[in-house]
N, C-alpha and C. Protein backbone atom coordinates (compact mmCIF):
# COMPACT_ATOMS: atom_id res chain seq x y z
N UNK A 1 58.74 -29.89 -9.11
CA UNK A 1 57.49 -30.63 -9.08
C UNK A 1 56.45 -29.80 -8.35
N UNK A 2 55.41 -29.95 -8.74
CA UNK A 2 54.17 -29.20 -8.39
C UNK A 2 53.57 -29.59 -7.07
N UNK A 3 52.84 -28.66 -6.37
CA UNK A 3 52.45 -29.37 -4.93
C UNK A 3 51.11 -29.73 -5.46
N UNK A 4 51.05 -31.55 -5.63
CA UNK A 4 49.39 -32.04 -5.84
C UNK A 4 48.47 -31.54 -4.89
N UNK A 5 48.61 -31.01 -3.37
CA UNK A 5 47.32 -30.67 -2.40
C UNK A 5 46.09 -30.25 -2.87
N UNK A 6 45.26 -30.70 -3.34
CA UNK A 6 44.11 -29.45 -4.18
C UNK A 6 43.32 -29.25 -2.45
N UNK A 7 42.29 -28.41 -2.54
CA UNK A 7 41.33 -27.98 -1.63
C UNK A 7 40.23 -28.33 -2.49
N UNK A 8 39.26 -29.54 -1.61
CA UNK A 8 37.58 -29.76 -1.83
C UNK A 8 37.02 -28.95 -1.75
N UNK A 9 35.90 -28.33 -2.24
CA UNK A 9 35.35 -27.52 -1.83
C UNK A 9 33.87 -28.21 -1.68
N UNK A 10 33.37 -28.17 0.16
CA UNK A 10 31.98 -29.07 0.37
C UNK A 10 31.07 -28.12 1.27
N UNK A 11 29.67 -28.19 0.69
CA UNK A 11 28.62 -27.26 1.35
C UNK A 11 28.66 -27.60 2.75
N UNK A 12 28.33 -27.15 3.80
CA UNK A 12 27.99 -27.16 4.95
C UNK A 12 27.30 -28.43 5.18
N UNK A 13 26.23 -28.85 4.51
CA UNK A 13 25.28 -29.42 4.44
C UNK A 13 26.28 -31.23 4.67
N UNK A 14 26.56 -31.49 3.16
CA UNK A 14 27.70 -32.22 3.04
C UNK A 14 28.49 -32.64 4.34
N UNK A 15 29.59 -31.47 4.51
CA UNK A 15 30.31 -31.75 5.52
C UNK A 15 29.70 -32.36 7.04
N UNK A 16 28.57 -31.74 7.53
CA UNK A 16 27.98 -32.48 8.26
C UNK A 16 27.06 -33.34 8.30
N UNK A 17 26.91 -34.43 7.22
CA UNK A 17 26.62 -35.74 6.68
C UNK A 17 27.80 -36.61 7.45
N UNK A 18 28.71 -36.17 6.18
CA UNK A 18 30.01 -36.84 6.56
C UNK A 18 30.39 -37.42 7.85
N UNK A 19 30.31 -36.35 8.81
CA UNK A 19 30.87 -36.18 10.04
C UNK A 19 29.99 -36.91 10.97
N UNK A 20 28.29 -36.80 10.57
CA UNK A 20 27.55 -37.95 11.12
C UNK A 20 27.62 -39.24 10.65
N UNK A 21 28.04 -39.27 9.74
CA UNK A 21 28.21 -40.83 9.31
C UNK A 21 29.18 -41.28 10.06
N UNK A 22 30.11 -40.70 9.91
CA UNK A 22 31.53 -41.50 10.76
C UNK A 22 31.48 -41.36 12.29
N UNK A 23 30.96 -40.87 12.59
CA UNK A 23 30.51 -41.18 13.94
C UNK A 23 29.46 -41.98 14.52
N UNK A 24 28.40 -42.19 12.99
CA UNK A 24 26.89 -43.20 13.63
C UNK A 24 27.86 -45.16 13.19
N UNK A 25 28.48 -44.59 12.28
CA UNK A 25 29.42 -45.62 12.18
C UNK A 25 30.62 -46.19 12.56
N UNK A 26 31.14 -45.46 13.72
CA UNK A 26 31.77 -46.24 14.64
C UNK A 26 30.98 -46.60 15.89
N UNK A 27 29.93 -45.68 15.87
CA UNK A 27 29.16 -46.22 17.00
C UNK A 27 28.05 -47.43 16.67
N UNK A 28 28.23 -48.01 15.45
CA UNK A 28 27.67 -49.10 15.36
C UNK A 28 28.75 -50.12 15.09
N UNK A 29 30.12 -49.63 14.76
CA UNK A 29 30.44 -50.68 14.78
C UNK A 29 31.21 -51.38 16.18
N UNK A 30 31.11 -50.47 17.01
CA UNK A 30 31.99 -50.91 18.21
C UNK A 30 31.10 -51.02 19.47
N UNK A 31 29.36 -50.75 18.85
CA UNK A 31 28.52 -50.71 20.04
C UNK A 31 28.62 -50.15 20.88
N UNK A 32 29.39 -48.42 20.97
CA UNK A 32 29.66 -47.52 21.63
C UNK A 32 29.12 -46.40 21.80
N UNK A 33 28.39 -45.69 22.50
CA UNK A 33 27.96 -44.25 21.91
C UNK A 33 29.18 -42.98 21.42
N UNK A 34 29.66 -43.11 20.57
CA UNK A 34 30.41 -42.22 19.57
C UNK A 34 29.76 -40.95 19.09
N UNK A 35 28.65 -41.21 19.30
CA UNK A 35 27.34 -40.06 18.58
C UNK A 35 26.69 -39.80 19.33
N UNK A 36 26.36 -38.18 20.31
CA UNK A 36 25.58 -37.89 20.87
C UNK A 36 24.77 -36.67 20.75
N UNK A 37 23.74 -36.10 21.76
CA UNK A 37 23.52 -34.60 20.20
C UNK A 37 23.73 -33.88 20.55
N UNK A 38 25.37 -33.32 21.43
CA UNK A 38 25.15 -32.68 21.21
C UNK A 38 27.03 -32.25 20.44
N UNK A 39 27.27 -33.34 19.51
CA UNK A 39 28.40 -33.66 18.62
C UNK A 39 27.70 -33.20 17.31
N UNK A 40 26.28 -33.51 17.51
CA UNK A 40 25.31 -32.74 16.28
C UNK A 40 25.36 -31.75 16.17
N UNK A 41 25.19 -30.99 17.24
CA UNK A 41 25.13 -29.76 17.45
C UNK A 41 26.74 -29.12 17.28
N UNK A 42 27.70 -29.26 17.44
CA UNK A 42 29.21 -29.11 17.12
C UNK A 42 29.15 -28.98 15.51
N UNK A 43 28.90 -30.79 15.09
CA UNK A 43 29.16 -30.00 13.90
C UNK A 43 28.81 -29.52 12.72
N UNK A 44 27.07 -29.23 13.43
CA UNK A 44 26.53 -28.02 12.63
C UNK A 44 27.14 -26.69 13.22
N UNK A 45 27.63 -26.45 14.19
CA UNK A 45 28.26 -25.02 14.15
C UNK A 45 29.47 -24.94 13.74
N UNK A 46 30.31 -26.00 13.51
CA UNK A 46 31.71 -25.68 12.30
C UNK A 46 31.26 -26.21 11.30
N UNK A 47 30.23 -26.23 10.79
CA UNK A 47 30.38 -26.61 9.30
C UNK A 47 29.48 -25.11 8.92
N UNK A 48 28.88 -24.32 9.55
CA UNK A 48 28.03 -23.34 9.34
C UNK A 48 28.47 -21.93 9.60
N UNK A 49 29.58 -22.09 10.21
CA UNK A 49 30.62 -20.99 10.85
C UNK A 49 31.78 -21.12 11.05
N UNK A 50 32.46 -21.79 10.33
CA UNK A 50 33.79 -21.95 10.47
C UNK A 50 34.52 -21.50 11.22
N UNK A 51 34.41 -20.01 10.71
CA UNK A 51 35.76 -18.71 11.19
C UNK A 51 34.96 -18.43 12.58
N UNK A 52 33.96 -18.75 12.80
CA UNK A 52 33.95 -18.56 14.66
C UNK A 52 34.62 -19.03 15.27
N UNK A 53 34.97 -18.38 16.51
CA UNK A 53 35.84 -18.98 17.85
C UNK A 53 35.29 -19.97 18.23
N UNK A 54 33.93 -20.04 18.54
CA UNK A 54 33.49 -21.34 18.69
C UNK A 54 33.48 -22.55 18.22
N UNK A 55 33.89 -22.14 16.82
CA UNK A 55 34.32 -23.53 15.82
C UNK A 55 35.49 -23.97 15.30
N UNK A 56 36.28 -23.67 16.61
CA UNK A 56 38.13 -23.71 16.87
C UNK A 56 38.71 -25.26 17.41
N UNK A 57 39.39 -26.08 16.93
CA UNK A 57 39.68 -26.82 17.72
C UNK A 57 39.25 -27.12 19.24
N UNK A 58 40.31 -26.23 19.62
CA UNK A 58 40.33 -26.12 20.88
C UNK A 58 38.97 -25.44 21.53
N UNK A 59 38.76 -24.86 21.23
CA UNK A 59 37.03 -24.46 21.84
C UNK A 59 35.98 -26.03 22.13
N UNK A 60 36.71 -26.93 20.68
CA UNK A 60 35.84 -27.67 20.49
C UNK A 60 36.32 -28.65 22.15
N UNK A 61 37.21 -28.92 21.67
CA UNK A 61 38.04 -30.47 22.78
C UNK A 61 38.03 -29.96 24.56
N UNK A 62 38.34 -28.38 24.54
CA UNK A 62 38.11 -28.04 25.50
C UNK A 62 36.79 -28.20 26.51
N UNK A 63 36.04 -27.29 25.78
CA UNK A 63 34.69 -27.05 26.11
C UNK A 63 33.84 -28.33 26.30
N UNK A 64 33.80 -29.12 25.36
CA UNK A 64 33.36 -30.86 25.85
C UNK A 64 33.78 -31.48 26.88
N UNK A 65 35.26 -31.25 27.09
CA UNK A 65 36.13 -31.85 27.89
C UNK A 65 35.62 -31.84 29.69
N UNK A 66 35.81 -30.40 29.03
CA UNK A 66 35.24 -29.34 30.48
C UNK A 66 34.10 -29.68 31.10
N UNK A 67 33.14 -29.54 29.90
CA UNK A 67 31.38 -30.18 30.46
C UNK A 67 31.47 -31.56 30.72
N UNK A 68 31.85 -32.57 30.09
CA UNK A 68 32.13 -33.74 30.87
C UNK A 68 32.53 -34.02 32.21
N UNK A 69 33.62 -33.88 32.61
CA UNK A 69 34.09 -33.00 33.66
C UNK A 69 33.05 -32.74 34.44
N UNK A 70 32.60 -31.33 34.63
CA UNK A 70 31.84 -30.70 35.30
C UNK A 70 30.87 -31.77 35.65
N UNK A 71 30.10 -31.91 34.90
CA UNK A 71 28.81 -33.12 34.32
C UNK A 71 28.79 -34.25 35.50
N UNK A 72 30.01 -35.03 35.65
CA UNK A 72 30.02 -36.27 36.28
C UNK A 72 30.61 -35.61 37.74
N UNK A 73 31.38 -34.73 38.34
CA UNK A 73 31.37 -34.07 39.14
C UNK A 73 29.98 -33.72 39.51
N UNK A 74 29.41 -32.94 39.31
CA UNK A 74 28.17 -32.42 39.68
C UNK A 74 27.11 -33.79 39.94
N UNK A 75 27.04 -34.60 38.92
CA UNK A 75 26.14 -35.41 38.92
C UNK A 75 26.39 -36.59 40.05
N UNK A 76 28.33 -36.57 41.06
CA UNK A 76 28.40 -37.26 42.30
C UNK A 76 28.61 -36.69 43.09
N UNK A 77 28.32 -35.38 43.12
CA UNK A 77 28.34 -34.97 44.37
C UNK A 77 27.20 -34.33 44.79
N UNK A 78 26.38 -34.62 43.58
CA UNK A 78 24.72 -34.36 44.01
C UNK A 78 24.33 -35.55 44.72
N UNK A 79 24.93 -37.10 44.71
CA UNK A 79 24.21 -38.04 45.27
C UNK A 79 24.15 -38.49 44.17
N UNK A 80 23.71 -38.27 42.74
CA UNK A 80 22.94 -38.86 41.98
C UNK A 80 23.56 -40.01 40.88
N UNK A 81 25.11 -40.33 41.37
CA UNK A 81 26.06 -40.99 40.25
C UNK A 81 25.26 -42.55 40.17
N UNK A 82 24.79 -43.04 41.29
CA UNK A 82 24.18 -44.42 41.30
C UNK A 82 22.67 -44.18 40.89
N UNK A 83 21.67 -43.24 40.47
CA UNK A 83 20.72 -42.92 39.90
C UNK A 83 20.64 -43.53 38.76
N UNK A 84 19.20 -43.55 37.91
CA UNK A 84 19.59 -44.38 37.10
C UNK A 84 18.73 -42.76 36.15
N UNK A 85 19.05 -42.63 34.84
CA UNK A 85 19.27 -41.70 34.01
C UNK A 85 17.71 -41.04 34.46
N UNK A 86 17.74 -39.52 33.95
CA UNK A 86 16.24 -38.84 34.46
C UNK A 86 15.12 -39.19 33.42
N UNK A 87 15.47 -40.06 32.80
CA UNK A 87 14.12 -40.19 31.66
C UNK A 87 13.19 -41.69 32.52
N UNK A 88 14.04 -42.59 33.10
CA UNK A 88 13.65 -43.83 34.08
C UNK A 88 13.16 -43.19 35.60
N UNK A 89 14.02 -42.09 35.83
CA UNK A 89 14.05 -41.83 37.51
C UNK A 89 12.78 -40.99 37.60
N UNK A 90 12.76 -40.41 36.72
CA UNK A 90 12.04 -38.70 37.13
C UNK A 90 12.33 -37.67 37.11
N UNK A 91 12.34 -36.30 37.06
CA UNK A 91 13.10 -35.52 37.59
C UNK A 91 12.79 -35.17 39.58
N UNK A 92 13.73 -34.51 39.88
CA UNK A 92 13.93 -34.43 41.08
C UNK A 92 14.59 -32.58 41.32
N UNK A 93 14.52 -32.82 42.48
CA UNK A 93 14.54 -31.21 42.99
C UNK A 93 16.57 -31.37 43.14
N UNK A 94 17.22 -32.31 43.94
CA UNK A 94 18.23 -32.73 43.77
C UNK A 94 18.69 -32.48 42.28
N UNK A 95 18.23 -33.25 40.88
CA UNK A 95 18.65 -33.05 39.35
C UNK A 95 18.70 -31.93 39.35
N UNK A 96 17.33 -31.30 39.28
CA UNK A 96 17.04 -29.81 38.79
C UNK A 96 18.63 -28.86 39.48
N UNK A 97 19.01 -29.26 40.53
CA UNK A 97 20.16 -28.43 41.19
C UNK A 97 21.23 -28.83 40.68
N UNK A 98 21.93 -30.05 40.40
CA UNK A 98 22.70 -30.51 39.46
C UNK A 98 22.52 -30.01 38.21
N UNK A 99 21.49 -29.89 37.71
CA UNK A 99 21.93 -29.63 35.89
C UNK A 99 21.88 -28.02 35.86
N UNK A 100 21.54 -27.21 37.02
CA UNK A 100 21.52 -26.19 36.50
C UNK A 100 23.12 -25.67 37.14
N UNK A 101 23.45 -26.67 38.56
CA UNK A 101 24.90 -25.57 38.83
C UNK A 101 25.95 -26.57 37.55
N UNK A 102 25.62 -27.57 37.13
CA UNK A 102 26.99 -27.76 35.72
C UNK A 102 26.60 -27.10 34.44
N UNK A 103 25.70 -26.81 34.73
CA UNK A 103 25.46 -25.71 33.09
C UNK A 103 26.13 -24.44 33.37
N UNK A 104 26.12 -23.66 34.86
CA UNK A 104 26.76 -22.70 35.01
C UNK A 104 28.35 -22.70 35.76
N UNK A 105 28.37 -24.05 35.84
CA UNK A 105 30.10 -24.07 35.99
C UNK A 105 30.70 -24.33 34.78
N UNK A 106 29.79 -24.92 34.22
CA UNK A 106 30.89 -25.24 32.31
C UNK A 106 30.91 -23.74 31.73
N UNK A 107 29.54 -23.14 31.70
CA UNK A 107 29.60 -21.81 31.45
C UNK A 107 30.74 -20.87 31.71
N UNK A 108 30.84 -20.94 33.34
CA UNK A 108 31.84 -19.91 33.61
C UNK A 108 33.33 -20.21 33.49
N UNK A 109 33.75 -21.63 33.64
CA UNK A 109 34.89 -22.24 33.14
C UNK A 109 35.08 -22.36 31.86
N UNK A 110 34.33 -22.87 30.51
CA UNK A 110 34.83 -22.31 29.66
C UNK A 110 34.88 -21.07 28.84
N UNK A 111 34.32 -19.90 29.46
CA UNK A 111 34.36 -18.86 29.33
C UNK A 111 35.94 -17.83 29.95
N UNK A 112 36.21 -19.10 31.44
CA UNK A 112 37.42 -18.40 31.76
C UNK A 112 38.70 -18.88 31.04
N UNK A 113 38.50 -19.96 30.43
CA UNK A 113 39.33 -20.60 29.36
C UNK A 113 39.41 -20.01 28.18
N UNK A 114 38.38 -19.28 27.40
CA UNK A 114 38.91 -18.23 26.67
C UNK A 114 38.08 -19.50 25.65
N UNK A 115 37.21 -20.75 25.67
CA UNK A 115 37.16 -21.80 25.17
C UNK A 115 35.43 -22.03 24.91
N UNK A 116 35.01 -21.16 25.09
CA UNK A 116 33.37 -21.08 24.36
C UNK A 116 32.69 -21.68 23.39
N UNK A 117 32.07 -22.97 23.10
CA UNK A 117 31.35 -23.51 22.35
C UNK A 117 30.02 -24.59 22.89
N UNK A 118 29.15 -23.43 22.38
CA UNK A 118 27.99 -23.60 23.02
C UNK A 118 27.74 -24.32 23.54
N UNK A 119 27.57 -26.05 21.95
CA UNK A 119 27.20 -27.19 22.06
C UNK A 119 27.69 -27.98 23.24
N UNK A 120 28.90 -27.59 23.69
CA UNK A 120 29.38 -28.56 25.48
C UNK A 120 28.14 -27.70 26.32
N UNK A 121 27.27 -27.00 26.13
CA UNK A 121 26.27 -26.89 27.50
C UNK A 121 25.36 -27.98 27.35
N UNK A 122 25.57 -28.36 26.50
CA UNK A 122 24.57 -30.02 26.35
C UNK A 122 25.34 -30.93 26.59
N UNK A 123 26.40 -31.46 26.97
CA UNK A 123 27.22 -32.76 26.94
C UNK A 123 27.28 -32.16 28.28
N UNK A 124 27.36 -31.07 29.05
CA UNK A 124 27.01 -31.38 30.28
C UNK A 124 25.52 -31.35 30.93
N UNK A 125 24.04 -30.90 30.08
CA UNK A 125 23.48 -31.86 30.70
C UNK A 125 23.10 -33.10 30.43
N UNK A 126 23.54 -33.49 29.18
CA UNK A 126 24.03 -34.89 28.99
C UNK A 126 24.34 -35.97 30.01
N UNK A 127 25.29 -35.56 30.56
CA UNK A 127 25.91 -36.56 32.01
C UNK A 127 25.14 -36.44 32.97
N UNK A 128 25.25 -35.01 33.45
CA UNK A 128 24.19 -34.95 34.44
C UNK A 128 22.82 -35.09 34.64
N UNK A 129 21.91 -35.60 33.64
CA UNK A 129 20.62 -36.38 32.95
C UNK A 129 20.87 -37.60 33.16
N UNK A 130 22.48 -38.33 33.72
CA UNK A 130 22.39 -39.66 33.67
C UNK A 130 22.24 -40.05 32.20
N UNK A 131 22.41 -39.75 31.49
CA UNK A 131 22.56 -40.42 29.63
C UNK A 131 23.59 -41.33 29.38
N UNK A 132 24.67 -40.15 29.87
CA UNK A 132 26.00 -40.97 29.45
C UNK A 132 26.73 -40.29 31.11
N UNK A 133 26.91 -41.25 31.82
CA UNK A 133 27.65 -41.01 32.61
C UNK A 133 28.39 -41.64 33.69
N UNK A 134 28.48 -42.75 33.03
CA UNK A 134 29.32 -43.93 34.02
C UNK A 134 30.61 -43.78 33.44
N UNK A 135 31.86 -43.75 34.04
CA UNK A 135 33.41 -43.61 33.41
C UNK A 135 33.56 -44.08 32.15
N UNK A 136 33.30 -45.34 31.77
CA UNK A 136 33.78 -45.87 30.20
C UNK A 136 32.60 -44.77 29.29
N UNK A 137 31.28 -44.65 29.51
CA UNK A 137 30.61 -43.97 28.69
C UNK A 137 31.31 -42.51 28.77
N UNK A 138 32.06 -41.93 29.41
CA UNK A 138 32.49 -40.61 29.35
C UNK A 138 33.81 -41.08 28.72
N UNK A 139 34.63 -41.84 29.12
CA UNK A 139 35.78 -42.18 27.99
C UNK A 139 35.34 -42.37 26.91
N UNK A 140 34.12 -42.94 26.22
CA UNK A 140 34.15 -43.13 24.60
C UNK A 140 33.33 -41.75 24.40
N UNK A 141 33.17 -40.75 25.35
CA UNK A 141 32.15 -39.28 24.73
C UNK A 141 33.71 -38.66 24.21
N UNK A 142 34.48 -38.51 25.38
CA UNK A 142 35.79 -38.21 25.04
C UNK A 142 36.83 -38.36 23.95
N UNK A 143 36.66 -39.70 23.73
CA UNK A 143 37.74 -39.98 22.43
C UNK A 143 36.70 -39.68 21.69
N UNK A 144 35.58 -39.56 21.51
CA UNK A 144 34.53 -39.12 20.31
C UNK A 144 34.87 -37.58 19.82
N UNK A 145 34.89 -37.39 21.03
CA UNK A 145 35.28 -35.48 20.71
C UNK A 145 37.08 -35.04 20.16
N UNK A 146 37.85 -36.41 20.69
CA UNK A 146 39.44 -35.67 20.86
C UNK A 146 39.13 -36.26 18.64
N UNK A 147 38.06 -37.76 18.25
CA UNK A 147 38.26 -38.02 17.20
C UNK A 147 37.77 -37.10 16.23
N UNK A 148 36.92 -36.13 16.93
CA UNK A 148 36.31 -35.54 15.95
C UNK A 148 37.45 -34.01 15.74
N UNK A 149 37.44 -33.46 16.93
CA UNK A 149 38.76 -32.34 16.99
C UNK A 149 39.59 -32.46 15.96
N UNK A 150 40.30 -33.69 15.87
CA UNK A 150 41.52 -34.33 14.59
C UNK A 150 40.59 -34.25 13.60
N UNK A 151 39.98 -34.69 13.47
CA UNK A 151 39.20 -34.14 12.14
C UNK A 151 38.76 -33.25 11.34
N UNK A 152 38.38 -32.25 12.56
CA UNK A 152 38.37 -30.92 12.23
C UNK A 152 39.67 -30.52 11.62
N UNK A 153 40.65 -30.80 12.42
CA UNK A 153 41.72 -29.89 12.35
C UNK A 153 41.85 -30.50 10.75
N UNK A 154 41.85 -31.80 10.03
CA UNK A 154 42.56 -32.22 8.77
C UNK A 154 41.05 -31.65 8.25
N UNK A 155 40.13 -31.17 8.41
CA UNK A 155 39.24 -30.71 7.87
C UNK A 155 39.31 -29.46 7.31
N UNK A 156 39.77 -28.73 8.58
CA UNK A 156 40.36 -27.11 8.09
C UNK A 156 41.71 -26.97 7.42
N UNK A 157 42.13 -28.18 7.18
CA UNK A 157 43.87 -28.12 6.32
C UNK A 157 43.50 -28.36 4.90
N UNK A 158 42.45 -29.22 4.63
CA UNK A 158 42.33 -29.71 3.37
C UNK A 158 40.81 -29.63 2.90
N UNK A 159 40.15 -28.87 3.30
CA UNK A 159 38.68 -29.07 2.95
C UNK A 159 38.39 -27.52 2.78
N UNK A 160 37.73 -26.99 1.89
CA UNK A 160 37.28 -25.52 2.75
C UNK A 160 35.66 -25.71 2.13
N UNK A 161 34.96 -25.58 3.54
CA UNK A 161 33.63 -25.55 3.43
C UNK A 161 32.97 -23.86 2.52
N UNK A 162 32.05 -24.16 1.72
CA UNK A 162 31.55 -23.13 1.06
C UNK A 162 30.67 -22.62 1.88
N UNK A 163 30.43 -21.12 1.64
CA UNK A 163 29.58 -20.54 2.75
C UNK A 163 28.08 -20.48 2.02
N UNK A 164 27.59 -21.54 2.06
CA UNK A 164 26.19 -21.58 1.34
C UNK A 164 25.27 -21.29 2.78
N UNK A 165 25.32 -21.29 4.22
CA UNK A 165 24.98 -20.86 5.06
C UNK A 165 25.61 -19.39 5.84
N UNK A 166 24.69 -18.73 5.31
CA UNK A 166 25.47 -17.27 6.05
C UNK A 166 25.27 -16.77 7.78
N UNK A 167 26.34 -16.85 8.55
CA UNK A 167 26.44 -16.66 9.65
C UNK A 167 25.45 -15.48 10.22
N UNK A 168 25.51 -14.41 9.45
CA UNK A 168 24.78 -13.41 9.82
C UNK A 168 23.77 -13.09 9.00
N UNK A 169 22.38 -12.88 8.91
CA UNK A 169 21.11 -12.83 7.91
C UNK A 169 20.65 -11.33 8.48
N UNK A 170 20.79 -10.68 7.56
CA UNK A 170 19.78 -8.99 7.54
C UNK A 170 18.54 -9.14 6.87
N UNK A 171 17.95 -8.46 7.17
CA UNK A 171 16.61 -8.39 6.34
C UNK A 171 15.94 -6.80 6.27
């Protein structure tokens, strides 16, 4: 018997439709933030670059993981966890020192992780902006990312995105 598996073949474009839909749609249906941007930003860089390191599983789950992490660390031990997000507060000389040492601790941690993807330098200043950063809102950023990771991964088993976006442009 024949192996039925075929491979889809879906533009870049496509694939990250998809991937926003199912995420603007669990986050409406569970009244959760499931969707943040910078999950936008993820997965326009695996749907646009596949074969980058950066658009690896693990780059992905890591590197979010990490900036989360970092993010709500930084953002209580600046003082600022009972703050209320910087778009209500203001910015402050305190923030400004928070978002810039978790941009350069996610930096250098997932860089020493071998786990580089860009888009977590925004999910940590994400938290540390106060956006999303009370425990349950970092648990549903989390399962957002471990849901999207699994996805990827049955994404890269059974899907192969067409390279209608070329990674590298000469002119």
């Amino acid at each position: 018997m024949r192996n039925s598996c075929h491979m889809v073949h879906v533009t870049p474009a496509v694939w990250v439709g998809i991937v926003t839909a199912l995420a603007a749609g669990l986050a409406w249906l569970t009244r959760e933030p499931f969707i943040f941007p910078s999950l936008g930003a993820t997965a326009d860089l695996c749907a646009t670059a596949p074969n980058s390191p950066a658009a690896r599983p693990r780059a992905v789950f890591v590197s979010h993981s990490v900036a989360a992490v970092v993010g709500f660390l930084v953002l209580h031990g600046a003082g600022l966890g009972n703050h209320a997000p910087v778009a209500v507060e203001g910015m402050s000389m305190a923030r400004i020192g928070a978002l810039s040492l978790a941009l350069a601790l996610t930096v250098g941690a997932t860089s020493g992780l071998k786990a580089l993807h860009p888009p977590a330098g925004a999910t940590a200043l994400i938290v540390t902006l106060g956006i999303l950063s009370t425990p349950h809102e970092l648990a549903i950023l989390m399962a957002s990312v471990v849901l999207f990771s699994a996805g990827l991964v049955l994404l890269r088993r059974f899907v192969v995105a067409d390279s209608a976006v070329p990674t590298v442009v000469r002119r």
